[in-house]
N, C-alpha and C. Protein backbone atom coordinates (compact mmCIF):
# COMPACT_ATOMS: atom_id res chain seq x y z
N UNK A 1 7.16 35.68 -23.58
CA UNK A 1 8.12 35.12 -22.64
C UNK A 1 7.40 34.57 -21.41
N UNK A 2 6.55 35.58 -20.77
CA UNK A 2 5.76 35.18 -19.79
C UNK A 2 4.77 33.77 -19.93
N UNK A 3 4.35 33.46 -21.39
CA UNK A 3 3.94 32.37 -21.15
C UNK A 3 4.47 31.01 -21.52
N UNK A 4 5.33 31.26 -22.27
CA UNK A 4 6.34 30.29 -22.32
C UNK A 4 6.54 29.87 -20.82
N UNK A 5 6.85 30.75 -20.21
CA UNK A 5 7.20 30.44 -18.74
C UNK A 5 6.19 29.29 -18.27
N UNK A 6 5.01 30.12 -18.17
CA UNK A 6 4.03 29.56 -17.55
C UNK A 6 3.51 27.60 -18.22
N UNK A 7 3.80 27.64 -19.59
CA UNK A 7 3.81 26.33 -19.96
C UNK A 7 5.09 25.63 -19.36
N UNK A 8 6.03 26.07 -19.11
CA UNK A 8 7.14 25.60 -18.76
C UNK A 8 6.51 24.84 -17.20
N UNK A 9 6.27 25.76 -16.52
CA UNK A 9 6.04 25.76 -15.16
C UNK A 9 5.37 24.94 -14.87
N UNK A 10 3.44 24.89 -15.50
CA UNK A 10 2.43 23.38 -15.70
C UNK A 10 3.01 22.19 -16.05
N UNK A 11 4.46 22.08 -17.16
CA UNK A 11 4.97 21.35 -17.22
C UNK A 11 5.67 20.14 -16.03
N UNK A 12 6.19 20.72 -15.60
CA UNK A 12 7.14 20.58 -14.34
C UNK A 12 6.41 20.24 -13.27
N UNK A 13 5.18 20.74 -13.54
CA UNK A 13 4.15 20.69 -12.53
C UNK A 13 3.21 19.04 -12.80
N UNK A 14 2.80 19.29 -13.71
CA UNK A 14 2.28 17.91 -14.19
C UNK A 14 3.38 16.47 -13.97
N UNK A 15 4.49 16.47 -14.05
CA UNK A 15 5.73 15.85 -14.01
C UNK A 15 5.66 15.42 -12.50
N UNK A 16 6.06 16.28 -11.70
CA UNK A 16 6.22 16.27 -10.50
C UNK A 16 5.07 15.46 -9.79
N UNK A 17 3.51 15.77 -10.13
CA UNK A 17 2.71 15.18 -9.81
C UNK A 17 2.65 13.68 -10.16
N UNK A 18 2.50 13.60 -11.52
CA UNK A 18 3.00 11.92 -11.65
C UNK A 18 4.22 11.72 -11.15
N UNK A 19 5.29 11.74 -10.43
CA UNK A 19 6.14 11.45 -9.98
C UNK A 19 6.00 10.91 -8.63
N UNK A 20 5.24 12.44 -8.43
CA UNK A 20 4.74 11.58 -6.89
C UNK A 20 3.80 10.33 -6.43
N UNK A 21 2.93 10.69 -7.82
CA UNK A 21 1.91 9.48 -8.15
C UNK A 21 1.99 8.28 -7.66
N UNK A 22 3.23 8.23 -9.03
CA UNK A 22 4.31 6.99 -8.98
C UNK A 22 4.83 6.12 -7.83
N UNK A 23 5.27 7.34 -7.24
CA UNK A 23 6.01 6.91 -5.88
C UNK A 23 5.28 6.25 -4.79
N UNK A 24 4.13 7.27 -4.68
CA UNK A 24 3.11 6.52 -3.11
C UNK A 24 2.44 5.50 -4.06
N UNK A 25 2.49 5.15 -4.92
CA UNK A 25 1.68 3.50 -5.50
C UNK A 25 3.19 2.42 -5.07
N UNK A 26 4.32 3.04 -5.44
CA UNK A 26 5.40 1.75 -4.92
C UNK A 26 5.77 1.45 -3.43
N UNK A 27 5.11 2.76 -3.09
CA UNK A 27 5.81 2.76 -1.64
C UNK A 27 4.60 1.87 -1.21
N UNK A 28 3.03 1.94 -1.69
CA UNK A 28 1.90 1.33 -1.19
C UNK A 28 2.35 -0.51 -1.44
N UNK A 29 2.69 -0.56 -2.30
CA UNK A 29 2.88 -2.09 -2.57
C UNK A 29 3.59 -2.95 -1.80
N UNK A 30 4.83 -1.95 -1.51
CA UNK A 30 6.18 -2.47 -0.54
C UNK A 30 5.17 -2.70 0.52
N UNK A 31 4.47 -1.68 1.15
CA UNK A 31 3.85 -1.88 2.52
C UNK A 31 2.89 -2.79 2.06
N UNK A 32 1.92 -2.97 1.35
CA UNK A 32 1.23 -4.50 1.20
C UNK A 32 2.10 -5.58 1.18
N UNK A 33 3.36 -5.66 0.63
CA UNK A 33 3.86 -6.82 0.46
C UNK A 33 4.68 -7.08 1.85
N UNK A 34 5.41 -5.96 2.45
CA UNK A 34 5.63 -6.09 4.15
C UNK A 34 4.64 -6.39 5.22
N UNK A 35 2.77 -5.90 5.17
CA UNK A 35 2.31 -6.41 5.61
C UNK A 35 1.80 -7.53 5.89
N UNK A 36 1.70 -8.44 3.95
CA UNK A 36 1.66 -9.66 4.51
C UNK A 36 2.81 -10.77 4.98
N UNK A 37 3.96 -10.00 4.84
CA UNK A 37 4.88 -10.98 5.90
C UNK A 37 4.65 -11.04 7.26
N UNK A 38 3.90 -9.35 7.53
CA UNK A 38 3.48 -9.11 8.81
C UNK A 38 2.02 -9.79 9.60
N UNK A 39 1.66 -10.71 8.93
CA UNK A 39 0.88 -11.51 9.49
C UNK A 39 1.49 -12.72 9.75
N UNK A 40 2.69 -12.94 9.18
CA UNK A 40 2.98 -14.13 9.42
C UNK A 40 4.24 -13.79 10.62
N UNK A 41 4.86 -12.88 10.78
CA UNK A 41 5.78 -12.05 11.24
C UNK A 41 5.41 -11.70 13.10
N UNK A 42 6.25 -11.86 13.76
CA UNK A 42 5.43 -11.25 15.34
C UNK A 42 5.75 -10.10 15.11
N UNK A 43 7.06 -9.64 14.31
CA UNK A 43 7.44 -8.17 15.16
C UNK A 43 6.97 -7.37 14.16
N UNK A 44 5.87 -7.60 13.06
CA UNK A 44 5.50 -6.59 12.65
C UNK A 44 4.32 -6.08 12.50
N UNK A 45 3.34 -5.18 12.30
CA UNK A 45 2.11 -4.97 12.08
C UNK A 45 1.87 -4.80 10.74
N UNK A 46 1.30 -6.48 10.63
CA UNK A 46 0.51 -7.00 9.13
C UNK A 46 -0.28 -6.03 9.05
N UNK A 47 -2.00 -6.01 9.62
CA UNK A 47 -2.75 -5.44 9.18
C UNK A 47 -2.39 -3.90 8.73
N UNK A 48 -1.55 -3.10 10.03
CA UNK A 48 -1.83 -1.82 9.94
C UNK A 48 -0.89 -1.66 8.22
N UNK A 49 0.03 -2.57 8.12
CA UNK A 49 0.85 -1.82 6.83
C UNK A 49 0.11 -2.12 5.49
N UNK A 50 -0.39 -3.25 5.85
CA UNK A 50 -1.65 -3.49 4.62
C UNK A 50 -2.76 -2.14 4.31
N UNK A 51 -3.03 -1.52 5.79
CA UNK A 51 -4.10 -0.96 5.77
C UNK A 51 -3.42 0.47 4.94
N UNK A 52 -2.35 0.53 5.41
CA UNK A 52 -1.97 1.96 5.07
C UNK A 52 -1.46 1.47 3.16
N UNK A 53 -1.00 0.59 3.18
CA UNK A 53 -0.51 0.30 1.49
C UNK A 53 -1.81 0.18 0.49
N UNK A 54 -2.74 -0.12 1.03
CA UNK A 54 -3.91 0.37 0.56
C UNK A 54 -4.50 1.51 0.21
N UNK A 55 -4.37 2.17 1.26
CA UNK A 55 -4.67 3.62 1.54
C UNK A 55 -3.72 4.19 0.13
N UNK A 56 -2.44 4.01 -0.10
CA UNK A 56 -1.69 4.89 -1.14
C UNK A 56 -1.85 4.06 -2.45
N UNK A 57 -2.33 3.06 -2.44
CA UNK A 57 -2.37 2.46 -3.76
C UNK A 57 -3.48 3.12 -4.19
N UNK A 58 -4.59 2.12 -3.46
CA UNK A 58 -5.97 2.22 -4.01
C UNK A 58 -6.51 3.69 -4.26
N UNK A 59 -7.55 3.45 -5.14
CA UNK A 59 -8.00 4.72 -5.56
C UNK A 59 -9.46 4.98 -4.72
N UNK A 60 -9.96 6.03 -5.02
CA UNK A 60 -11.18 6.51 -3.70
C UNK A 60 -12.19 5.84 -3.75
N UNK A 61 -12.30 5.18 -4.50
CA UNK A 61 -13.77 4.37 -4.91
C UNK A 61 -13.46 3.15 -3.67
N UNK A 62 -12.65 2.56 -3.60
CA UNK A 62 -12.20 1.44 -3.06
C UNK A 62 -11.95 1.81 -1.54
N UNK A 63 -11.30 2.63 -1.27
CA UNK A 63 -11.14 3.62 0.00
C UNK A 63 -12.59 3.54 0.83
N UNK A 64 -13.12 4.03 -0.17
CA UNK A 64 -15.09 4.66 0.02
C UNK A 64 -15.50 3.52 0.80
N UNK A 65 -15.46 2.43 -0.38
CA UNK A 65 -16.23 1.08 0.17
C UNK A 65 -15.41 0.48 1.26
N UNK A 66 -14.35 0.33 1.34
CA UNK A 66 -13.72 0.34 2.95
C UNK A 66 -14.27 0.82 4.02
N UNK A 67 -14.48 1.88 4.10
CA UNK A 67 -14.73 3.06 5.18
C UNK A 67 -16.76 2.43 5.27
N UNK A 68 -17.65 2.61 4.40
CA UNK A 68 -18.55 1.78 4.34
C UNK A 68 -18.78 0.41 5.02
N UNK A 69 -17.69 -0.05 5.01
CA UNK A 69 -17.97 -2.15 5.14
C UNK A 69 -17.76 -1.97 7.08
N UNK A 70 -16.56 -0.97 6.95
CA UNK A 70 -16.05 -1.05 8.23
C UNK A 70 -17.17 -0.30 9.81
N UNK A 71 -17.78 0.84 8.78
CA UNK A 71 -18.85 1.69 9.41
C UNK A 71 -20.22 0.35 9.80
N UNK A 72 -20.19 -0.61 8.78
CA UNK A 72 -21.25 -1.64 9.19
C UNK A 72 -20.74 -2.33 10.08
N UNK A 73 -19.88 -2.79 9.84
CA UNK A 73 -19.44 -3.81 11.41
C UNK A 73 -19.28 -3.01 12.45
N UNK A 74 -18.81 -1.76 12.74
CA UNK A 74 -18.76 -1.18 14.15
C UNK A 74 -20.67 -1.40 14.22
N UNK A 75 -21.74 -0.65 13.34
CA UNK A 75 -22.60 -1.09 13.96
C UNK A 75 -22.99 -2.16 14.51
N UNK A 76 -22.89 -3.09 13.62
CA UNK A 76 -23.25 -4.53 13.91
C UNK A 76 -22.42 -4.81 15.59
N UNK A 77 -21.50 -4.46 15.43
CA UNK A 77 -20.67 -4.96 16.96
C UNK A 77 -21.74 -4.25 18.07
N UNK A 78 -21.99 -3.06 18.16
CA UNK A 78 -22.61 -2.20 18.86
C UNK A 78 -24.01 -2.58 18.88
N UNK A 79 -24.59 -3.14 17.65
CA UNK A 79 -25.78 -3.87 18.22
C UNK A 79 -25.92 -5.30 18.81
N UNK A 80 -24.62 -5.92 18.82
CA UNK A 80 -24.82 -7.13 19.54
C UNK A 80 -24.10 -6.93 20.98
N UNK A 81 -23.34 -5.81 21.15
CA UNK A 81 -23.03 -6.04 22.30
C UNK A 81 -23.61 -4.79 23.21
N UNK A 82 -24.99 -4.91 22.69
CA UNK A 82 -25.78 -3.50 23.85
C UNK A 82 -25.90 -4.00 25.13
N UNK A 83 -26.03 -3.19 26.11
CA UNK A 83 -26.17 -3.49 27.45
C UNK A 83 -27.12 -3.30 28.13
């Protein structure tokens, strides 16, 4: 009985997880597809909803190299604008 349960339970569990999966990939798209109205848009913030619809779509590999590209240009800024 007890493990019946317990398959029951991983079940529901696995479910729930793709569910949620599911969800922050549509909710990521809406916000890519609201951000780029939001460049064309005054009253909204293109980049940031892009940035964040990214964030729930994309997977970590892509995230990674983001966080990478972006870590080079703060240097680069910081070495051209030393004082």
């Amino acid at each position: 009985m007890q493990r019946m349960f317990k398959m029951a339970h991983a079940a529901i569990a696995t479910n729930s997880q793709k569910a949620w999966s599911m969800t922050k990939k549509i909710i990521g798209v809406l916000l890519i597809i609201a951000g780029i109205a939001g460049i064309f848009l005054p009253f909204l913030q293109g980049l940031l909803l892009i940035g964040i619809g990214v964030y729930l779509v994309g997977n970590h590999k892509m995230i990674d190299w983001f966080k990478q590209r972006l870590h080079k240009l703060k240097e680069q800024w910081k070495q051209r604008h030393k004082r």
